[in-house]
N, C-alpha and C. Protein backbone atom coordinates (compact mmCIF):
# COMPACT_ATOMS: atom_id res chain seq x y z
N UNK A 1 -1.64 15.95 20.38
CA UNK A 1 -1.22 15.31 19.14
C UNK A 1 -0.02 14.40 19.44
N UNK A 2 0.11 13.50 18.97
CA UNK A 2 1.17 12.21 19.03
C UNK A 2 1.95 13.09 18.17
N UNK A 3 3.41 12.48 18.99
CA UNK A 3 4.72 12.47 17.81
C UNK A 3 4.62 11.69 16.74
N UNK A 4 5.92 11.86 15.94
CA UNK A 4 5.49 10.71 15.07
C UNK A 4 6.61 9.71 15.82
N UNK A 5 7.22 9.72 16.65
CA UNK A 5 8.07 8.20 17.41
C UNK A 5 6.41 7.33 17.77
N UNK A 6 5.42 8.39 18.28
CA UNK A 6 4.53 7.20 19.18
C UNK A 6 3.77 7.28 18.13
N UNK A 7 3.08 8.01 16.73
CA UNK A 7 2.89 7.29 15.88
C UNK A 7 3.11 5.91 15.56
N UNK A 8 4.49 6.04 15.00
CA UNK A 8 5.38 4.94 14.31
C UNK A 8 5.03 3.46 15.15
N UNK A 9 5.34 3.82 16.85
CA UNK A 9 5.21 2.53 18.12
C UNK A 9 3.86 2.29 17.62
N UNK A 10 2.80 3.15 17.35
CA UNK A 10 1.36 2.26 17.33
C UNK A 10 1.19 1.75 16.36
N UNK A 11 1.64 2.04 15.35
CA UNK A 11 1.08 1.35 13.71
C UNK A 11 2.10 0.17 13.85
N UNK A 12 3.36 0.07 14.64
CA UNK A 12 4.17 -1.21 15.00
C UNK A 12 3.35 -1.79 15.50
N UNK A 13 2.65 -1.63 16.48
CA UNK A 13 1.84 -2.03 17.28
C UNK A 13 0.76 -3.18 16.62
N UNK A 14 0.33 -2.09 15.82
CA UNK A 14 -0.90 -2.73 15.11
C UNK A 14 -0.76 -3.78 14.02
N UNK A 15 0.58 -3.96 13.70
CA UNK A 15 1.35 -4.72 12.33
C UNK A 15 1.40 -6.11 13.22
N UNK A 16 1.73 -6.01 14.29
CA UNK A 16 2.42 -6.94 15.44
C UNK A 16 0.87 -8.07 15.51
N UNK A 17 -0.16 -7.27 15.42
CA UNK A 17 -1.25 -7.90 15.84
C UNK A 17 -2.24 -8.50 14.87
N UNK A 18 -1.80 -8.13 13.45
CA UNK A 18 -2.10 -9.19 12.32
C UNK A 18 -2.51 -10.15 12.11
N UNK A 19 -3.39 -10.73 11.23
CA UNK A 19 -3.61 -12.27 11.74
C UNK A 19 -3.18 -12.33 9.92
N UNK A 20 -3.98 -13.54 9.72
CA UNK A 20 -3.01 -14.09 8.40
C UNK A 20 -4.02 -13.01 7.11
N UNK A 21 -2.90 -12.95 6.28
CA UNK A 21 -3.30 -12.19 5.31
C UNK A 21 -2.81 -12.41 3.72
N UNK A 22 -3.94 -11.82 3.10
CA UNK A 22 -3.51 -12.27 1.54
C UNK A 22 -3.62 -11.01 0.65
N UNK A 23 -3.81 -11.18 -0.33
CA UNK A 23 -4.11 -10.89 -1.32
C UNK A 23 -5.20 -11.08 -2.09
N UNK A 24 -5.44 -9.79 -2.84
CA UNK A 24 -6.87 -10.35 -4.12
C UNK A 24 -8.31 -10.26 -3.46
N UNK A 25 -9.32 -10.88 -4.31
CA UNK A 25 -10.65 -10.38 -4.12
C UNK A 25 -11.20 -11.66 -4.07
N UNK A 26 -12.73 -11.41 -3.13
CA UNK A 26 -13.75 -12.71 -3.38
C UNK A 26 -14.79 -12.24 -4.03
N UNK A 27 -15.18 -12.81 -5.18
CA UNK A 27 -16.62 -12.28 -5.68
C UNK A 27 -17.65 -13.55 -5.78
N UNK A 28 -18.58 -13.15 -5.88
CA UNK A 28 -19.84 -13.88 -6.50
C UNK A 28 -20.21 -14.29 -8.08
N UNK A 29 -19.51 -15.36 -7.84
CA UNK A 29 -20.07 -16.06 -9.54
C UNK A 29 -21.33 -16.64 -9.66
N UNK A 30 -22.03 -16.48 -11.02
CA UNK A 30 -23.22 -17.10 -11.15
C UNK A 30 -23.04 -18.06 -12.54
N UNK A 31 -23.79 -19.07 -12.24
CA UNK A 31 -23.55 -20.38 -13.59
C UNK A 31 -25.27 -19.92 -14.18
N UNK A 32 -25.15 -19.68 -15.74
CA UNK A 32 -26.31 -19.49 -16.71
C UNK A 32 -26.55 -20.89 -17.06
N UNK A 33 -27.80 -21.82 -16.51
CA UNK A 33 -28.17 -22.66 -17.76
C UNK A 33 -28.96 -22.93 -18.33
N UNK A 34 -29.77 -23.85 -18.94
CA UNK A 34 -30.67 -23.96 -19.48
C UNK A 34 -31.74 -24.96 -19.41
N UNK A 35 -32.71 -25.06 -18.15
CA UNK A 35 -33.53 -25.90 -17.96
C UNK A 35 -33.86 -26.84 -19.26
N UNK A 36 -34.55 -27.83 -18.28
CA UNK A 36 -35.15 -28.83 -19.68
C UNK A 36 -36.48 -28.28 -20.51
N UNK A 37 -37.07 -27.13 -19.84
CA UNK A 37 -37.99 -26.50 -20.38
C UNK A 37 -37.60 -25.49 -21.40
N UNK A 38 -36.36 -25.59 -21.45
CA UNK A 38 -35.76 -24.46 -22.39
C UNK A 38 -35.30 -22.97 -21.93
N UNK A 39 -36.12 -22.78 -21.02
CA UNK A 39 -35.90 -21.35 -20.09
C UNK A 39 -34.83 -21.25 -19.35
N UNK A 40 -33.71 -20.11 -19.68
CA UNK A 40 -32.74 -19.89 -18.85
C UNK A 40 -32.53 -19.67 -17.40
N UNK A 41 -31.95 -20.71 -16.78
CA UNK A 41 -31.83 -20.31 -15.56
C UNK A 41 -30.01 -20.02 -14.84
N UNK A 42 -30.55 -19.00 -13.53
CA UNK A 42 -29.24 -18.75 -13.01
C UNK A 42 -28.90 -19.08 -12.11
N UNK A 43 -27.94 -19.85 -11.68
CA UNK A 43 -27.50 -21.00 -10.10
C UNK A 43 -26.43 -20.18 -9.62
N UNK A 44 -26.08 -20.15 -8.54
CA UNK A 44 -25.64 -19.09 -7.41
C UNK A 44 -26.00 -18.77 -6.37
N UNK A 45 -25.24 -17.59 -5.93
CA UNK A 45 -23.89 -17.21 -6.09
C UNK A 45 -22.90 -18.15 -5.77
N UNK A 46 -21.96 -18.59 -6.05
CA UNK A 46 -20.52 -19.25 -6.08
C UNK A 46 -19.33 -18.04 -5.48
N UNK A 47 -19.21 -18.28 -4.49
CA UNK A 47 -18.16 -17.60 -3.51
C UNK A 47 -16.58 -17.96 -5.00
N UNK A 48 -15.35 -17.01 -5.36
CA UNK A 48 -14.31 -17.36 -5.73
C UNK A 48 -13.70 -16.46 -5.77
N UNK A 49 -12.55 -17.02 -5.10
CA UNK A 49 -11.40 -15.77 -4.52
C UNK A 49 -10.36 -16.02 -6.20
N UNK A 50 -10.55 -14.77 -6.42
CA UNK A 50 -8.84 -14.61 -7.32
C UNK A 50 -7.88 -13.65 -6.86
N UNK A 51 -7.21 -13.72 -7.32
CA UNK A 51 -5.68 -13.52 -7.30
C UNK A 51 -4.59 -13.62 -8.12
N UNK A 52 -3.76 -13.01 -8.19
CA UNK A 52 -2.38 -12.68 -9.09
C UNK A 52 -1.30 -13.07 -8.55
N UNK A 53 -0.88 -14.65 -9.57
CA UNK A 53 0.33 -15.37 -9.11
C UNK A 53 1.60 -15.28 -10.14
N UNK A 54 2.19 -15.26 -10.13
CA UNK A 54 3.66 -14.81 -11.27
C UNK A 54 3.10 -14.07 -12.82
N UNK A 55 1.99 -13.14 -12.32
CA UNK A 55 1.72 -12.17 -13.33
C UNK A 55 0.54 -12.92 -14.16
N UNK A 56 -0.05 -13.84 -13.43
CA UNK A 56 -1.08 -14.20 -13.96
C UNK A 56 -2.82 -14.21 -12.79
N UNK A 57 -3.66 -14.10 -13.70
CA UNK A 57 -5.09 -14.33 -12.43
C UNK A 57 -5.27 -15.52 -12.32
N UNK A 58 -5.51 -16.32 -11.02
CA UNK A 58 -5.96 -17.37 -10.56
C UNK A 58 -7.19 -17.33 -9.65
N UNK A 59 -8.30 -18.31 -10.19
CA UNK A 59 -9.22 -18.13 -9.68
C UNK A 59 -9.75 -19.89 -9.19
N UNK A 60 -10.03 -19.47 -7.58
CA UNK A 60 -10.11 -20.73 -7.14
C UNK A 60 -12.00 -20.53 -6.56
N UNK A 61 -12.80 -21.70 -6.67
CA UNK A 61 -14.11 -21.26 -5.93
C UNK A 61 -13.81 -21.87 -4.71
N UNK A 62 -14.89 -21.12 -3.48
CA UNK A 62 -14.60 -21.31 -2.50
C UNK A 62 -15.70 -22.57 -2.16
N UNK A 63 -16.03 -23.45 -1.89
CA UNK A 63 -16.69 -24.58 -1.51
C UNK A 63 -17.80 -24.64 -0.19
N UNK A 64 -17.05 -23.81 0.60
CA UNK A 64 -17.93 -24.00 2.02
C UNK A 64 -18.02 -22.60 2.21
N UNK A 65 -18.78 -21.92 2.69
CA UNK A 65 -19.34 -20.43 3.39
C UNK A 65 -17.96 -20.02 4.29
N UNK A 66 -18.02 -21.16 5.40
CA UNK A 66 -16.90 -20.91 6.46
C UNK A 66 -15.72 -20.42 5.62
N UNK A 67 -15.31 -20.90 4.33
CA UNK A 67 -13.91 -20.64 3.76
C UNK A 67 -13.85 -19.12 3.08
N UNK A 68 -15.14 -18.86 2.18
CA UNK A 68 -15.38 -17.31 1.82
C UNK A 68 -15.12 -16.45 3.48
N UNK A 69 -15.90 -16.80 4.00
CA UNK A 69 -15.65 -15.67 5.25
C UNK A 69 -14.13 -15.41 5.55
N UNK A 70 -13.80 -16.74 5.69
CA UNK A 70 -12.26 -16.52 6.63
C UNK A 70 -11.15 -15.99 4.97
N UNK A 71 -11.87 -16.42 3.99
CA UNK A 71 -11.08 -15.28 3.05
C UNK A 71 -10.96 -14.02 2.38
N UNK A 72 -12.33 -13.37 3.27
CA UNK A 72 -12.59 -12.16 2.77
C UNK A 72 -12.01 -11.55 3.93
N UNK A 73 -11.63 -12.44 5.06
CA UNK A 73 -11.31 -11.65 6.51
C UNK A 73 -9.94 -11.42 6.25
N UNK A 74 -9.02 -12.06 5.66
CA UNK A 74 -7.98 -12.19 5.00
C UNK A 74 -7.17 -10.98 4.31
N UNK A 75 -8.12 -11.41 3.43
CA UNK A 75 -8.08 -9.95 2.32
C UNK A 75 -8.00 -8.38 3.01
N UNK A 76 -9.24 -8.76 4.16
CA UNK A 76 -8.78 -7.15 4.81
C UNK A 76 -7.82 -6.91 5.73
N UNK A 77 -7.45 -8.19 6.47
CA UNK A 77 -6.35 -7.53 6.95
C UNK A 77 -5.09 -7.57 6.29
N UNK A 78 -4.98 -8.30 4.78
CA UNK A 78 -3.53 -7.67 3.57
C UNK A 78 -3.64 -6.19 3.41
N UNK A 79 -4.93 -5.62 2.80
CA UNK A 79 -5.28 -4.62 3.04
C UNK A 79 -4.80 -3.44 4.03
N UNK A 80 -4.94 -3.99 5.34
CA UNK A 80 -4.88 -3.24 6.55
C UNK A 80 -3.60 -2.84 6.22
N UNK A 81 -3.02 -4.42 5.81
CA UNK A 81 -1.62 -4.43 6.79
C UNK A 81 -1.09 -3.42 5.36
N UNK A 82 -1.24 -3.17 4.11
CA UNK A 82 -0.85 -2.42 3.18
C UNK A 82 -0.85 -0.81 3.64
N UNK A 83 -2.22 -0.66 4.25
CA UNK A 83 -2.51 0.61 4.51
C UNK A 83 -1.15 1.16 5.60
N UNK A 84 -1.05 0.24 6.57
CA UNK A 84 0.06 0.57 7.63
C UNK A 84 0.81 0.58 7.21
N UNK A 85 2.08 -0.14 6.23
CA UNK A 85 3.19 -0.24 5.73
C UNK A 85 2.99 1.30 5.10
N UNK A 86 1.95 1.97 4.26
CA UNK A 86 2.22 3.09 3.84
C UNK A 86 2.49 4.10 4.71
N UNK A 87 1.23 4.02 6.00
CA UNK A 87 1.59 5.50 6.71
C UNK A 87 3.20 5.29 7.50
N UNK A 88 3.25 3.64 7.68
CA UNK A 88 4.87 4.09 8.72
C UNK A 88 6.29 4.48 7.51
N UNK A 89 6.08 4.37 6.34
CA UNK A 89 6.74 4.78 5.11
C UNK A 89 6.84 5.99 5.23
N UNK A 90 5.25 6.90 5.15
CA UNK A 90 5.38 8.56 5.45
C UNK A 90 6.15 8.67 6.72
N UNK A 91 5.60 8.45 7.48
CA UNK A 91 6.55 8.56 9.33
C UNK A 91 7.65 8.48 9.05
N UNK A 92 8.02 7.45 8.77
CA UNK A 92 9.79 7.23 8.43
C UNK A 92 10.11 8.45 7.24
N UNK A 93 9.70 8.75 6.35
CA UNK A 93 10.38 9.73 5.43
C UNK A 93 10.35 11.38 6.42
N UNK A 94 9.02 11.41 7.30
CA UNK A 94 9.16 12.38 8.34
C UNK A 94 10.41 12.85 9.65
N UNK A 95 10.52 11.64 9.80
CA UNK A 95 11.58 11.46 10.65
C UNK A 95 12.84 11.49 9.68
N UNK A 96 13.26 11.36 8.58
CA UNK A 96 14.30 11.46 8.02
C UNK A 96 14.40 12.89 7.55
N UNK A 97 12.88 13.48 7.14
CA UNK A 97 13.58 15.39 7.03
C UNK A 97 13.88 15.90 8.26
N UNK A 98 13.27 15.12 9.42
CA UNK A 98 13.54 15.97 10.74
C UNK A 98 14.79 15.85 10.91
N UNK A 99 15.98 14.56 10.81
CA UNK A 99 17.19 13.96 10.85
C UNK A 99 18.04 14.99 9.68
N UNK A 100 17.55 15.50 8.77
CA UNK A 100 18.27 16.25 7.62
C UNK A 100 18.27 17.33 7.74
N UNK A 101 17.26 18.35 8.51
CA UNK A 101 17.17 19.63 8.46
C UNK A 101 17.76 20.39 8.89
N UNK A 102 19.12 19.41 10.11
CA UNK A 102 20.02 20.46 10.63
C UNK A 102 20.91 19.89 9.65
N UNK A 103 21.63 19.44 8.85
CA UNK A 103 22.61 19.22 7.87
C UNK A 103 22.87 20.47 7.29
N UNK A 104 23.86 20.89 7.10
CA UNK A 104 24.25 22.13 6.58
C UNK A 104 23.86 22.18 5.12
N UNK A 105 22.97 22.76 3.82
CA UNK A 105 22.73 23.07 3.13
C UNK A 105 23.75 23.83 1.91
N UNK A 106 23.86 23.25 1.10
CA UNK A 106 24.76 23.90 0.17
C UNK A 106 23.82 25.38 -0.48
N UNK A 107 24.83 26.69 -0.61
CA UNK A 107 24.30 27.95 -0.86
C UNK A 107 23.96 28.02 -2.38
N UNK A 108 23.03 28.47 -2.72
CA UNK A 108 23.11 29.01 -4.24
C UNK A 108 23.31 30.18 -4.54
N UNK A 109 24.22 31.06 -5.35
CA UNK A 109 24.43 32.07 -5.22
C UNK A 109 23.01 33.38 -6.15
N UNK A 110 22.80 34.02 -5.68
CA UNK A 110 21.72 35.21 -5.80
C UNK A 110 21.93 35.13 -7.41
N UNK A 111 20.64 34.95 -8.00
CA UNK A 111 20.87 35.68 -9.62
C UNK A 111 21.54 37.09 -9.69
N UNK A 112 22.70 37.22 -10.31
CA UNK A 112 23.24 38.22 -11.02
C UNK A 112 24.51 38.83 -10.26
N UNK A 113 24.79 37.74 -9.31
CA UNK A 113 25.82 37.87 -8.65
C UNK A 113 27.11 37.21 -9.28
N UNK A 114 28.30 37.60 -9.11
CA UNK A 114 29.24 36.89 -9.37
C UNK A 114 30.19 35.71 -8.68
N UNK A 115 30.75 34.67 -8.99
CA UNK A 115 31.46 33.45 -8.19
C UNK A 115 32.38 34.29 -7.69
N UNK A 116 32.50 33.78 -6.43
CA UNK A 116 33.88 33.97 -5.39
C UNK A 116 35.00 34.44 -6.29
N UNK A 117 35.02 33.51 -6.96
CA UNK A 117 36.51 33.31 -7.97
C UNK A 117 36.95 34.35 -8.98
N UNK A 118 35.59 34.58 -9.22
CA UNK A 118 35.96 36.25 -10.06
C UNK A 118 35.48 37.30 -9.40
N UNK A 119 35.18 37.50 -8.44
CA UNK A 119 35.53 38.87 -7.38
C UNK A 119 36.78 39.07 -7.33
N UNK A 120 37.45 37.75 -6.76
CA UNK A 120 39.24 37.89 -6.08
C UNK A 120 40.02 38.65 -7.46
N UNK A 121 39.50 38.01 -8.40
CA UNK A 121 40.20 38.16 -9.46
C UNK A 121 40.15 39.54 -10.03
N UNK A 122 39.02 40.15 -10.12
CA UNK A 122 38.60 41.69 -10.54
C UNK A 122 39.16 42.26 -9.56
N UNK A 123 39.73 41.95 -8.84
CA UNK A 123 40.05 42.84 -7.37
C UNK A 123 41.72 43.08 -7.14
N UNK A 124 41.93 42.10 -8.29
CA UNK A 124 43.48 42.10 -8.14
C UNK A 124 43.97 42.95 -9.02
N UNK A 125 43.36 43.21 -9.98
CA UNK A 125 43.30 44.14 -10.88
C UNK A 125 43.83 45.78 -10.91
């Protein structure tokens, strides 16, 4: 089993080796129309990536095949790179209880015991 130091080095590792990345989804749009025969027809699929820009959806279509691909390739490695930022988050919070656990611990005193302060005091009695 890996530490989590050589954890942490590989998911660095793997962040390091990223290629470009985004955000958001590509779906398949379809246009409904209406032949000259009257009969509905459906034209598609239409590649269009959206996305969420200052709290709003933006939706752009993609034009060429080559551009859907290289933006769905995109998408997964934002993705990826999301997934990694989480586990080296856990690692790092791991390594910080390991860093805390020798810290000396403040005591709580036993239910039904009395404070320091009034022992001395009953005692002087």
């Amino acid at each position: 089993m890996h530490t989590i130091q050589q954890q942490r080095q590989a998911i660095l590792a793997e962040l390091a080796r990223l290629g470009p990345m985004r955000r958001g989804s590509v779906t398949d749009q379809y246009v409904e129309t209406t032949g000259t025969d009257g009969k509905p027809r459906r034209r598609g699929p239409y590649p269009v990536y959206t996305a969420k820009e200052d709290g709003r959806t933006v939706s752009r279509r993609l034009n060429r095949p080559e551009l859907a691909a290289a933006c769905r390739d995109h998408i997964a490695q934002g993705r990826r790179f999301r997934e990694l930022v989480d586990q080296l988050m856990r690692l790092g919070e791991a390594l910080s209880d390991q860093a805390l656990s020798g810290t000396a611990q403040k005591k709580t005193p036993r239910p039904g015991s009395k404070p320091a302060s009034k022992r001395k005091a009953s005692s002087l009695l």
